[in-house]
Structure formats: C-alpha cells, structure tokens
C-alpha atoms as a PDB file:
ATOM      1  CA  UNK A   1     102.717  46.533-117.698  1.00  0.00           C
ATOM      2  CA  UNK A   2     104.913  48.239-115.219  1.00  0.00           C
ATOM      3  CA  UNK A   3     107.367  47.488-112.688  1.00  0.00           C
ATOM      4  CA  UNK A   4     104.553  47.011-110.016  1.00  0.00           C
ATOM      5  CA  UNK A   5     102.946  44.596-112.211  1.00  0.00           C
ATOM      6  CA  UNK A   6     105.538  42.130-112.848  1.00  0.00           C
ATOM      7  CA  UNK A   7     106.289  42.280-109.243  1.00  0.00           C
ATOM      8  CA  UNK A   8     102.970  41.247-108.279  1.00  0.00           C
ATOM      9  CA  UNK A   9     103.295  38.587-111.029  1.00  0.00           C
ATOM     10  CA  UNK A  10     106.106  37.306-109.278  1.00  0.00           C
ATOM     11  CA  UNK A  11     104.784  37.216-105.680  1.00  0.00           C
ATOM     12  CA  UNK A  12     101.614  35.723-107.123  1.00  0.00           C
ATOM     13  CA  UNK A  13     103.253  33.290-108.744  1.00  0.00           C
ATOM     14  CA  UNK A  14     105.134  32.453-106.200  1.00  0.00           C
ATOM     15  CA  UNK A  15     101.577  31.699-104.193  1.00  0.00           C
ATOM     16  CA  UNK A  16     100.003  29.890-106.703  1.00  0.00           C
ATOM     17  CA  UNK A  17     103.262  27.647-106.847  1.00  0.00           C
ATOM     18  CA  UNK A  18     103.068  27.379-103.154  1.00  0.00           C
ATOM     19  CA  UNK A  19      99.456  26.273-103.266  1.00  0.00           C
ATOM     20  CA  UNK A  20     100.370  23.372-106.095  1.00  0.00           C
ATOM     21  CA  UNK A  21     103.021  22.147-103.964  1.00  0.00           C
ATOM     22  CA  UNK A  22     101.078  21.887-101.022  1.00  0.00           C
ATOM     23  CA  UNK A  23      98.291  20.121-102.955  1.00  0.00           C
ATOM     24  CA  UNK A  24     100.726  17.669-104.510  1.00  0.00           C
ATOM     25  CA  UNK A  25     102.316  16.843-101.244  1.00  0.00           C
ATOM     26  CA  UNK A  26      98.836  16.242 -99.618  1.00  0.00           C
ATOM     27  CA  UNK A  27      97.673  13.938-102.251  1.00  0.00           C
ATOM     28  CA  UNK A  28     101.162  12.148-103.589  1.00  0.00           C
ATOM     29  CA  UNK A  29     100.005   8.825-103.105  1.00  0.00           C
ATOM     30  CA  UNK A  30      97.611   9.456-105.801  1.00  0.00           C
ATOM     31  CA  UNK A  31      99.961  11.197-108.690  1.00  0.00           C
ATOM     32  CA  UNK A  32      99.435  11.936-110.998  1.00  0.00           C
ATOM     33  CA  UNK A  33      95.935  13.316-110.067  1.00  0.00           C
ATOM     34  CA  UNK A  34      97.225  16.290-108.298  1.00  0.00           C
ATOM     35  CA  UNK A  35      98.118  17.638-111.257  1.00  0.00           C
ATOM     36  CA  UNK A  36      94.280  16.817-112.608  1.00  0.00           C
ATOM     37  CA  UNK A  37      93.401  18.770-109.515  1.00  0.00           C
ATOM     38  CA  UNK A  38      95.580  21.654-109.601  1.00  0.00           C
ATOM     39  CA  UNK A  39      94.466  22.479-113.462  1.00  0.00           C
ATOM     40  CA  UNK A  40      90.872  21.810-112.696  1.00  0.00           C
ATOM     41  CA  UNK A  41      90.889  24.032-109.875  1.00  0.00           C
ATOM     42  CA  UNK A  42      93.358  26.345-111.666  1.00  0.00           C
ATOM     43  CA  UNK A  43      90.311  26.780-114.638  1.00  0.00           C
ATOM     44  CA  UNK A  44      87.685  27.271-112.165  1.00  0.00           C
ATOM     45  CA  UNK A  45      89.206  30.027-110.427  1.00  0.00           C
ATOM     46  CA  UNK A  46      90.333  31.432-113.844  1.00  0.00           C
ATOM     47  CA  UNK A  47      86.994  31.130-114.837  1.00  0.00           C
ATOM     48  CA  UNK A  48      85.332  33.034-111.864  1.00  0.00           C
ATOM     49  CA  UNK A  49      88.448  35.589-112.288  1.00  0.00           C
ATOM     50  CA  UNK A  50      87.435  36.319-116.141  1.00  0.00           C
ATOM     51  CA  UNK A  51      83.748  36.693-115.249  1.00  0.00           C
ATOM     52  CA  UNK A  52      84.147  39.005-112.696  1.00  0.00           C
ATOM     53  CA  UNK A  53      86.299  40.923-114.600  1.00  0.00           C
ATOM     54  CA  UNK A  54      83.887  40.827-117.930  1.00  0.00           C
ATOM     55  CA  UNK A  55      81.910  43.878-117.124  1.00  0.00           C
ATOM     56  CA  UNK A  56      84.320  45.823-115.194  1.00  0.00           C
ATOM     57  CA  UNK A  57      87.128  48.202-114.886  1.00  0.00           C
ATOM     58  CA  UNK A  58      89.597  45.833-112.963  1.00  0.00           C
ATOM     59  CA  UNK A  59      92.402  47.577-112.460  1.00  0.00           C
ATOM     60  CA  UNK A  60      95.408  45.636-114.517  1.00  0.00           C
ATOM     61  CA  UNK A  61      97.600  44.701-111.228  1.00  0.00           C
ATOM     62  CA  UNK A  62      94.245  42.641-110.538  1.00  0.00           C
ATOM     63  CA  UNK A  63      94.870  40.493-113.419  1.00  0.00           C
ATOM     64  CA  UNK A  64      98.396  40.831-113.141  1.00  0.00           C
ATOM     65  CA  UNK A  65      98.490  39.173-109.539  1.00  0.00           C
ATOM     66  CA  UNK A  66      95.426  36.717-109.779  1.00  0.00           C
ATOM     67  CA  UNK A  67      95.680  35.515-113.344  1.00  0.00           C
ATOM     68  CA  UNK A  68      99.079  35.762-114.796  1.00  0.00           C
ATOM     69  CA  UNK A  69     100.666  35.133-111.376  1.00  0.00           C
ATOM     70  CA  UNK A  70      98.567  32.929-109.131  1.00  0.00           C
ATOM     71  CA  UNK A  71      96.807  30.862-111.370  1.00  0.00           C
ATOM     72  CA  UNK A  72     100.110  30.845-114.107  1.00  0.00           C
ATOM     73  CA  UNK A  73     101.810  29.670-110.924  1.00  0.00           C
ATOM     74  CA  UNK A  74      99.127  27.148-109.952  1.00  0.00           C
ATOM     75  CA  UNK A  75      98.183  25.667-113.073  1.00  0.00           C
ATOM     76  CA  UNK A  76     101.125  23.212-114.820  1.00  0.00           C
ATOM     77  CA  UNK A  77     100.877  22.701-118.184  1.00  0.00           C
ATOM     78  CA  UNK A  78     104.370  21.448-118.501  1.00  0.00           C
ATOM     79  CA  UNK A  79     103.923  18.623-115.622  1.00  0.00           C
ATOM     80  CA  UNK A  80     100.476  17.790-117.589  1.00  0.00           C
ATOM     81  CA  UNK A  81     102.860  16.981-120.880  1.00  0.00           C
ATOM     82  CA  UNK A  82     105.670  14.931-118.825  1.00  0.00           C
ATOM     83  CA  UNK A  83     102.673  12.801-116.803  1.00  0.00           C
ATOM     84  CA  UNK A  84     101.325  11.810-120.403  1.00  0.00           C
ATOM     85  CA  UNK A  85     104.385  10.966-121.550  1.00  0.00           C
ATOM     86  CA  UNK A  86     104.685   8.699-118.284  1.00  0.00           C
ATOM     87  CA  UNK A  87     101.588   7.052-119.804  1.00  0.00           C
ATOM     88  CA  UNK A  88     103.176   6.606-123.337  1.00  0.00           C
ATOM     89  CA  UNK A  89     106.208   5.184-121.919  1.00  0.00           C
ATOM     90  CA  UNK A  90     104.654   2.403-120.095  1.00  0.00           C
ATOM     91  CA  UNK A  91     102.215   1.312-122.812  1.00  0.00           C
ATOM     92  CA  UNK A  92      99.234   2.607-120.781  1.00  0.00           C
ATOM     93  CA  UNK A  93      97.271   3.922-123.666  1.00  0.00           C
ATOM     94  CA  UNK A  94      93.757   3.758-121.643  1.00  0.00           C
ATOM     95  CA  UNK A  95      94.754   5.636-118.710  1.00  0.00           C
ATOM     96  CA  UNK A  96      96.644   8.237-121.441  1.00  0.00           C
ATOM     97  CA  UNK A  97      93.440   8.562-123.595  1.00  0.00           C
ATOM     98  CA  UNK A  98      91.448   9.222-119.946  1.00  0.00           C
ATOM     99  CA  UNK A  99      93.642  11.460-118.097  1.00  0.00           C
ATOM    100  CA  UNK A 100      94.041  13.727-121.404  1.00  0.00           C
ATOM    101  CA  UNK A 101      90.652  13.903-121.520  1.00  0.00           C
ATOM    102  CA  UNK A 102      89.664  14.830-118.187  1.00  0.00           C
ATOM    103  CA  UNK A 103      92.719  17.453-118.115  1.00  0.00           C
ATOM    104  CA  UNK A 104      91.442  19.420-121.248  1.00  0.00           C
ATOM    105  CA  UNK A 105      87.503  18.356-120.995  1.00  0.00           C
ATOM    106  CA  UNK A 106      87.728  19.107-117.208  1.00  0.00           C
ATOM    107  CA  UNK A 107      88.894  22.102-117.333  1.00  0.00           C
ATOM    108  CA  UNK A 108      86.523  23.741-119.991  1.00  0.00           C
ATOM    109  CA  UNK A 109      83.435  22.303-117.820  1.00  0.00           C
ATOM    110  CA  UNK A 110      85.306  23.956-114.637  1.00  0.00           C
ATOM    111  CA  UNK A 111      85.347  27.343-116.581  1.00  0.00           C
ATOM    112  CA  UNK A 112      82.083  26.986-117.599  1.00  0.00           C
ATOM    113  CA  UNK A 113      80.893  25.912-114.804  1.00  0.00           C
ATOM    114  CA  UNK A 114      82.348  29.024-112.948  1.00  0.00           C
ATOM    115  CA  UNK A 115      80.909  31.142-115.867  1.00  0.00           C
ATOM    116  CA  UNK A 116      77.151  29.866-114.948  1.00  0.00           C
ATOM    117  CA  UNK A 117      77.628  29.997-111.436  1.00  0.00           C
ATOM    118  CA  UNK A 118      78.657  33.776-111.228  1.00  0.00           C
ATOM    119  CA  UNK A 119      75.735  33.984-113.451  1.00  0.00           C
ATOM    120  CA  UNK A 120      73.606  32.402-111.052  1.00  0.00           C
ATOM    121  CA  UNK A 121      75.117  34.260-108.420  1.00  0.00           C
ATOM    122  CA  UNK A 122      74.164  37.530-110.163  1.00  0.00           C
ATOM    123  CA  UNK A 123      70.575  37.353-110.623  1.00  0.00           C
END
C-alpha cells in the first residue's frame, strides 16, 4: 500500500467513525445495542464489499477506503469487549451469554446473508 492508500484509510475511517457515532447518539437510550447494530451492519456491508470484490479486479484503494477504513472505522471490536465486561461486572451472566451471542452469531448470518443476497441479485 501506498501513500494514497493509507490516506484513504484515514478519511474512510474517519466516515465510518462518524457514522458509529451518529448511530450511537440516535439510539443511546438503548446501549449497549448500538454497538450490536453498528457490528451487524458493519458485517453486512463487509459482506456485500467481499462479494463484490470476489470475481473482480477492484482496484486496492477500493478496499483500502471501504474495508480497512470505513467499515474498520465503523465496526468496534474494542467497545464490544468493554460492554461484556459491563455484563461481568454486574453479575448479569444472561444478558452476557445473549449479547455475545448475537454480536458474533449476528454478524456471520449478516455476512452470509449479504453473500446470498448478491447471489440472488446476480442471477
């Protein structure tokens, strides 16, 4: 990667982090499910991304912006990890066990399920 790439990393990123916080701040009263819908979303679009790109010759700045920057922007692993530590804290061992599993089941149905779409899309 090249100087142009990293930059478009960066100004990706810094849209995909714009879009998070603008999701967060619309549905606060419900954290920490904006993070749940940020990495659900997140997969989805990484999903159509990676599809689109399967059979192509996307240039790398393509997947320099949209993947590494927006979506690596977007997505939040590290919030994911302190929210489920919120749920440890507190004894909440239920709503742990069900948020973990939506997070990381979620988001392998929302990449498959953007895998079969563009499939679907296709024929």
């Amino acid at each position: 990667m090249g100087v142009f790439d990293f930059l478009l990393v960066a100004i990706g990123g810094a849209l995909g982090s714009l879009l998070r916080g603008l999701i967060s701040y619309f549905l606060i009263s419900f954290s920490p499910w904006p993070t749940l819908a940020v990495n659900l979303i997140g997969a989805f679009f990484i999903g159509v991304l990676v599809k689109l790109m399967e059979n192509s010759t996307t240039p790398d700045y393509f997947r320099a912006f949209w993947i590494i920057g927006v979506c690596g922007g977007f997505t939040t692993f590290s919030t994911f990890g302190m929210e489920m530590m919120d749920f440890i804290k507190a004894s909440q061992w239920t709503m742990c066990l069900i948020y973990a599993t939506l997070s990381v089941v979620g988001s392998l149905f929302a990449i498959f399920g953007a895998f079969r779409l563009l499939a679907f899309l296709q024929t």
